[in-house]
Protein backbone atom coordinates (compact mmCIF):
# COMPACT_ATOMS: atom_id res chain seq x y z
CA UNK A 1 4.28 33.39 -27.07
CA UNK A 2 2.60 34.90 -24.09
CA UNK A 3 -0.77 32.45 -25.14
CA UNK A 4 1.29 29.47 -25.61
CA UNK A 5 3.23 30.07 -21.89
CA UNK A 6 -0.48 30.28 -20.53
CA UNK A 7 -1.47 27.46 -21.99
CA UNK A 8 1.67 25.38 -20.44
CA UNK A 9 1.05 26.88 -17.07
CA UNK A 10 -3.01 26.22 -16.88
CA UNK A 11 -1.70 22.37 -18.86
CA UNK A 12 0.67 22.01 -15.06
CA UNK A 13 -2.27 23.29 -12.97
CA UNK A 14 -4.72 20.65 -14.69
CA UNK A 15 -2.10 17.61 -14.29
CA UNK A 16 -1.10 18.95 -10.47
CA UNK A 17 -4.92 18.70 -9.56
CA UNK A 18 -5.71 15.64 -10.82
CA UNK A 19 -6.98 13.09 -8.68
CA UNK A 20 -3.98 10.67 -7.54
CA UNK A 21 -5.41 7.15 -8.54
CA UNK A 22 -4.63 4.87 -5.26
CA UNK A 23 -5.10 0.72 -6.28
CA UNK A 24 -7.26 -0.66 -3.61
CA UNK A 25 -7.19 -4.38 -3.59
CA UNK A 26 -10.65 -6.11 -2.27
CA UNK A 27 -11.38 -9.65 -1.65
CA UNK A 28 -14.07 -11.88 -4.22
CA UNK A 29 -17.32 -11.20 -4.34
CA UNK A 30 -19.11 -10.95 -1.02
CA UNK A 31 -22.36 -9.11 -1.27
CA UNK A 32 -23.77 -7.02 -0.01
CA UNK A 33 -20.24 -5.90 1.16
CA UNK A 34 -18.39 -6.19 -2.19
CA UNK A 35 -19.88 -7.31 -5.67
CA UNK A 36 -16.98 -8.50 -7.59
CA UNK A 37 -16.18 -6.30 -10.98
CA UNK A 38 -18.59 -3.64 -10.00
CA UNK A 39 -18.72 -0.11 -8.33
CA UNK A 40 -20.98 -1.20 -5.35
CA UNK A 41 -21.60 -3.07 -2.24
CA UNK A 42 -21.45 -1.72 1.40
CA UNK A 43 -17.65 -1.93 1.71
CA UNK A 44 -16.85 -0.83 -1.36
CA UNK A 45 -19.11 2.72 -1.99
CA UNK A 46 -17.60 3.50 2.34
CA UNK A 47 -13.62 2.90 1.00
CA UNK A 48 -14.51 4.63 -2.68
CA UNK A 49 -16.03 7.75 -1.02
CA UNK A 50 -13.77 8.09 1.98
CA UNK A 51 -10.81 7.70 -1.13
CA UNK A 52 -12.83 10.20 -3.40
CA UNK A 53 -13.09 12.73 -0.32
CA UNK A 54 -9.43 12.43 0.04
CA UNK A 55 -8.53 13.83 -3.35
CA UNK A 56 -7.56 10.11 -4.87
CA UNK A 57 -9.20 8.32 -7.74
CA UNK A 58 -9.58 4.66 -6.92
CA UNK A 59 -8.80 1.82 -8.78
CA UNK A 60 -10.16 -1.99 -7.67
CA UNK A 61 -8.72 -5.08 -7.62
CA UNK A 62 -10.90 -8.00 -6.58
CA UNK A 63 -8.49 -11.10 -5.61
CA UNK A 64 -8.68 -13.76 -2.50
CA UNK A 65 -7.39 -11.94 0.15
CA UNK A 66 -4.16 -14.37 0.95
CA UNK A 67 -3.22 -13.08 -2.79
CA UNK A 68 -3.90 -9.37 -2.23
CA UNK A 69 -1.74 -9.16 1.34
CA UNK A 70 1.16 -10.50 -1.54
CA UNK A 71 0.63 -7.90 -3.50
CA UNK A 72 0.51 -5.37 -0.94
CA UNK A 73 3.93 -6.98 0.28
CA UNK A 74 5.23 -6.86 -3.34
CA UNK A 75 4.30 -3.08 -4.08
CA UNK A 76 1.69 -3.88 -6.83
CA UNK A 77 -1.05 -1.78 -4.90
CA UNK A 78 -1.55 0.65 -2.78
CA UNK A 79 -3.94 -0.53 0.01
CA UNK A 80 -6.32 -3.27 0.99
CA UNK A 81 -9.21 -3.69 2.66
CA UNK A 82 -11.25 -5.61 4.88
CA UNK A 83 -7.43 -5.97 7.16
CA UNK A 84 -6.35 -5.00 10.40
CA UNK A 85 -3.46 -5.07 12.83
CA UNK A 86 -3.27 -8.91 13.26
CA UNK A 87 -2.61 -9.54 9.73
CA UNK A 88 0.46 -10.56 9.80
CA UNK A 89 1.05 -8.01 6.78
CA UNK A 90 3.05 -4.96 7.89
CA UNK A 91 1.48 -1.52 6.44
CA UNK A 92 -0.24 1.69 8.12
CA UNK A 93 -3.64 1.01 9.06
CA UNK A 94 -6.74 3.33 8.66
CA UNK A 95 -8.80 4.47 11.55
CA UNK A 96 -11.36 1.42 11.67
CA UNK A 97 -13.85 1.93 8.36
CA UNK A 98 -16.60 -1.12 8.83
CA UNK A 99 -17.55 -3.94 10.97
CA UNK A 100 -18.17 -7.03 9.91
CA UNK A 101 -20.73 -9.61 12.36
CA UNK A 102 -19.49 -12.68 12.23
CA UNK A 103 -20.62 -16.60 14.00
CA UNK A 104 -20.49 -19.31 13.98
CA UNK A 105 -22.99 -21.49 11.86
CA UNK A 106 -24.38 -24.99 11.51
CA UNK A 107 -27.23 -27.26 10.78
CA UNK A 108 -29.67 -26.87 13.74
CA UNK A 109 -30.92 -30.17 12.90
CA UNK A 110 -26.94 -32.00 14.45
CA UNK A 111 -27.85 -30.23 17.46
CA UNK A 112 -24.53 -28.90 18.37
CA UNK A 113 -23.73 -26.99 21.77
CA UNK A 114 -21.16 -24.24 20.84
CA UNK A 115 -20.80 -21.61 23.68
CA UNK A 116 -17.26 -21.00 22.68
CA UNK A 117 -14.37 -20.17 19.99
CA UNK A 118 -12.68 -22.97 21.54
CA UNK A 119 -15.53 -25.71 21.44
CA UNK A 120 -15.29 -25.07 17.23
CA UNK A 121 -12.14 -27.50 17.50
CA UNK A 122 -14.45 -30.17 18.18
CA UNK A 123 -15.87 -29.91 14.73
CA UNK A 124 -15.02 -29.58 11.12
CA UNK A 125 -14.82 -25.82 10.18
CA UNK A 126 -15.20 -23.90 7.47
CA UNK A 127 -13.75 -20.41 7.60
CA UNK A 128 -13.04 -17.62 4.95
CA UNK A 129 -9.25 -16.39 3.99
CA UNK A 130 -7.02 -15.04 6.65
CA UNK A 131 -9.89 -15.45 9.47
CA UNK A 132 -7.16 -17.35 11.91
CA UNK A 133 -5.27 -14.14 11.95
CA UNK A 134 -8.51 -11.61 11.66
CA UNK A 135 -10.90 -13.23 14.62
CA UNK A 136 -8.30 -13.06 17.55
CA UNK A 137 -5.88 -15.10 19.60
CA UNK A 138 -8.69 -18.14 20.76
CA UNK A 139 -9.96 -18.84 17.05
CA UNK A 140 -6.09 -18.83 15.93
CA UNK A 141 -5.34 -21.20 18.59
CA UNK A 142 -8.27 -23.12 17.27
CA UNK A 143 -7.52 -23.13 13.86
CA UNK A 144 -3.27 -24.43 14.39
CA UNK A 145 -4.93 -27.16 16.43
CA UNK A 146 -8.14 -28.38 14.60
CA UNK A 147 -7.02 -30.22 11.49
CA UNK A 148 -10.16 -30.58 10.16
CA UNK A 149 -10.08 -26.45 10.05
CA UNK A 150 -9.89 -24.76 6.72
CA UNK A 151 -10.12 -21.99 5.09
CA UNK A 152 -12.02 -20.93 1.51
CA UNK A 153 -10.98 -18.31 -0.90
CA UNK A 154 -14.61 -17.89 -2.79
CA UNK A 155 -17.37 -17.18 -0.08
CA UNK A 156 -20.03 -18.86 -2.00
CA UNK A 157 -18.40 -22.45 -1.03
CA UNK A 158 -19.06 -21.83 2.45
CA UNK A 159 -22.96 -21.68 1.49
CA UNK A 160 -22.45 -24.89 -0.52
CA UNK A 161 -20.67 -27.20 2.36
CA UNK A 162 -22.95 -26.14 4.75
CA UNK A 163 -26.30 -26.96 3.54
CA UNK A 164 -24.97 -29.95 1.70
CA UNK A 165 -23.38 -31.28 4.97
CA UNK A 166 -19.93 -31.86 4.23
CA UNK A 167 -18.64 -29.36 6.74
CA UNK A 168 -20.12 -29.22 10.25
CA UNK A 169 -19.52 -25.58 11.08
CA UNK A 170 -19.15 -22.22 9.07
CA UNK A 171 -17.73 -19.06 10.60
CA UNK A 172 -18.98 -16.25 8.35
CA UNK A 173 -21.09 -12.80 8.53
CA UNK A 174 -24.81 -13.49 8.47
CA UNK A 175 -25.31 -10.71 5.80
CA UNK A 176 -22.89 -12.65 3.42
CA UNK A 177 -24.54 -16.03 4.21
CA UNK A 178 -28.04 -14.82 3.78
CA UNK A 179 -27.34 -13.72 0.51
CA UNK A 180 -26.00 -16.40 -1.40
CA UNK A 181 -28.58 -18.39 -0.14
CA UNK A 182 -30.65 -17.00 -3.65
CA UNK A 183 -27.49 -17.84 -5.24
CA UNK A 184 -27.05 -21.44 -4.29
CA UNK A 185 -31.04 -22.19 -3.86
CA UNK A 186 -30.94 -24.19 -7.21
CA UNK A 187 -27.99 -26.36 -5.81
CA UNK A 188 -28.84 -27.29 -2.16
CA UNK A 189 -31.57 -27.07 0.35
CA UNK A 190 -31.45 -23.64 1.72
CA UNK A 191 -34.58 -24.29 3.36
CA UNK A 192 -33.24 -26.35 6.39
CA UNK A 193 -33.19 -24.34 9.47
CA UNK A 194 -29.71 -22.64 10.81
CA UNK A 195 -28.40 -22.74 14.25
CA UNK A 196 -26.23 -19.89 14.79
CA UNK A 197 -23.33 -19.29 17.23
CA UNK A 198 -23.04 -15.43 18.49
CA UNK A 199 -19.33 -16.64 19.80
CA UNK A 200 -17.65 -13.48 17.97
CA UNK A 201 -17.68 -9.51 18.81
CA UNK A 202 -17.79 -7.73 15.82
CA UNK A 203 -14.61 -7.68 14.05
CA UNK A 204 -13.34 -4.06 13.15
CA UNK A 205 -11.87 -3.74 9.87
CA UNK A 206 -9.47 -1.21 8.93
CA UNK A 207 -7.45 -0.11 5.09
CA UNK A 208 -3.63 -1.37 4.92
CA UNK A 209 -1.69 1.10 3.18
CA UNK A 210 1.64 0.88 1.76
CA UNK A 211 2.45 5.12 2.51
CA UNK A 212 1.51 6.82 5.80
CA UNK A 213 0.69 9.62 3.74
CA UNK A 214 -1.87 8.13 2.00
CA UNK A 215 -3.56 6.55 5.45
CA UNK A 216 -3.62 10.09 6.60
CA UNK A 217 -5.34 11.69 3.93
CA UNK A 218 -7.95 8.60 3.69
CA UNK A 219 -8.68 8.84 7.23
CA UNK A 220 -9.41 12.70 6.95
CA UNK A 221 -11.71 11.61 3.79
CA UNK A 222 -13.27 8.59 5.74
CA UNK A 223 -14.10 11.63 8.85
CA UNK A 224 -15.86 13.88 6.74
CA UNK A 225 -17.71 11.02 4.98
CA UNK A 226 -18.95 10.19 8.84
CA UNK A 227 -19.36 14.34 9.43
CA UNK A 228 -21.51 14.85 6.06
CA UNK A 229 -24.26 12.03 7.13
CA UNK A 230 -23.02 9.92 3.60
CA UNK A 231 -21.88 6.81 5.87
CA UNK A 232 -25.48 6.58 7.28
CA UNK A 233 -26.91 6.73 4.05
CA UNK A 234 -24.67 4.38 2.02
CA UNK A 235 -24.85 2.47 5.49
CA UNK A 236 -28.82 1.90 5.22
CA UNK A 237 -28.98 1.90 1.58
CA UNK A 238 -27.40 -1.99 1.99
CA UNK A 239 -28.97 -3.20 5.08
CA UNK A 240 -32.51 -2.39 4.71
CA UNK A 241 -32.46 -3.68 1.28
């Protein structure tokens, strides 16, 4: 009897240390920040780690990004990423986790003068998900007034309308451009030369979460991921590759 009441007590113990699994949503594939279905990518190995250092067992969910701020809404996960303040989502918000380096980008060959977020309303853009709430108060001014402004949910198409000329500017990180290139090489002429647009600072990203709690405890895993040295490491492991 004394065996079996050990057993029970060691069987609570076990179950009360478990991990907590926390369901992260992420956007579609964007390498080398996210690579859609798998355990890696820049963004992904920074959230899973900080969330691993916090005690909590992370599960993904890879959707478009105007989907995944519904299911935060909704209560179907936990978090999201790759989100901050000006949203338009209401959660708790992480201590800021990444940045991504975003312009402006077009055929150098059209010869285009673009000095400013405003001047983009001149042209047709080409944006990804949420980015008229994400980039700040001038492109979101842009984007209500430019009808020729949209928005796509797979990054890929971005690569696509640009070098195919059916869109006349992108707005995207150069990391994520740069690397579908390979991807779309056998479907347009990657080879033309770029003009890019440095019209953006870099746009901090932060983790929406549902429960303050949880923000808290992420944010003291996301610190000692910076403390330890991991950050740098995950950090050049992606962009020197």
């Amino acid at each position: 009897m004394v065996r079996w009441w050990v057993g029970l007590i060691l069987a609570c113990l076990s179950v009360a240390d478990a991990a907590q699994v926390l369901h992260v949503g992420f956007g579609t594939h964007k390498p080398p920040y996210v690579f859609e279905g798998e355990p890696r990518g820049l963004e992904y190995e920074i959230v899973a780690r900080a969330a691993a250092n916090a005690g909590f067992e992370l599960t993904a969910y890879y959707a478009p990004m105007e989907r995944l701020h519904l299911m935060l809404r909704r209560g179907e996960i936990d978090a999201i990423t790759t989100t901050h303040e000006r949203s338009g989502v209401e959660a708790f918000y992480s201590n800021v986790y990444i940045h991504y380096h975003n312009a402006a980008v077009a055929l150098a060959r059209r010869g285009y003068r673009i000095e400013r977020v405003a001047d983009l309303g001149r042209y047709s853009v080409s944006a990804f998900q949420r980015a008229r709430f994400l980039l700040g108060p001038d492109f979101e001014r842009m984007a209500m007034g430019n009808p020729r402004y949209r928005e796509e949910a797979l990054q890929i198409n971005r690569n696509r309308l640009l070098y195919s000329g059916r869109i006349d500017v992108v707005v995207a990180d150069k990391l994520i451009i740069q690397y579908f290139n390979r991807e779309v090489a056998d479907q347009v002429d990657i080879h033309q030369p770029l003009a890019w647009f440095e019209i953006f600072p870099p746009t901090p990203y932060r983790v929406g979460f549902r429960q303050d709690e949880q923000r808290r405890r992420f944010d003291e895993g996301l610190h000692m991921l910076r403390e330890s040295g991991e950050y740098q490491r995950i950090e050049q492991r992606y962009l020197t590759d």
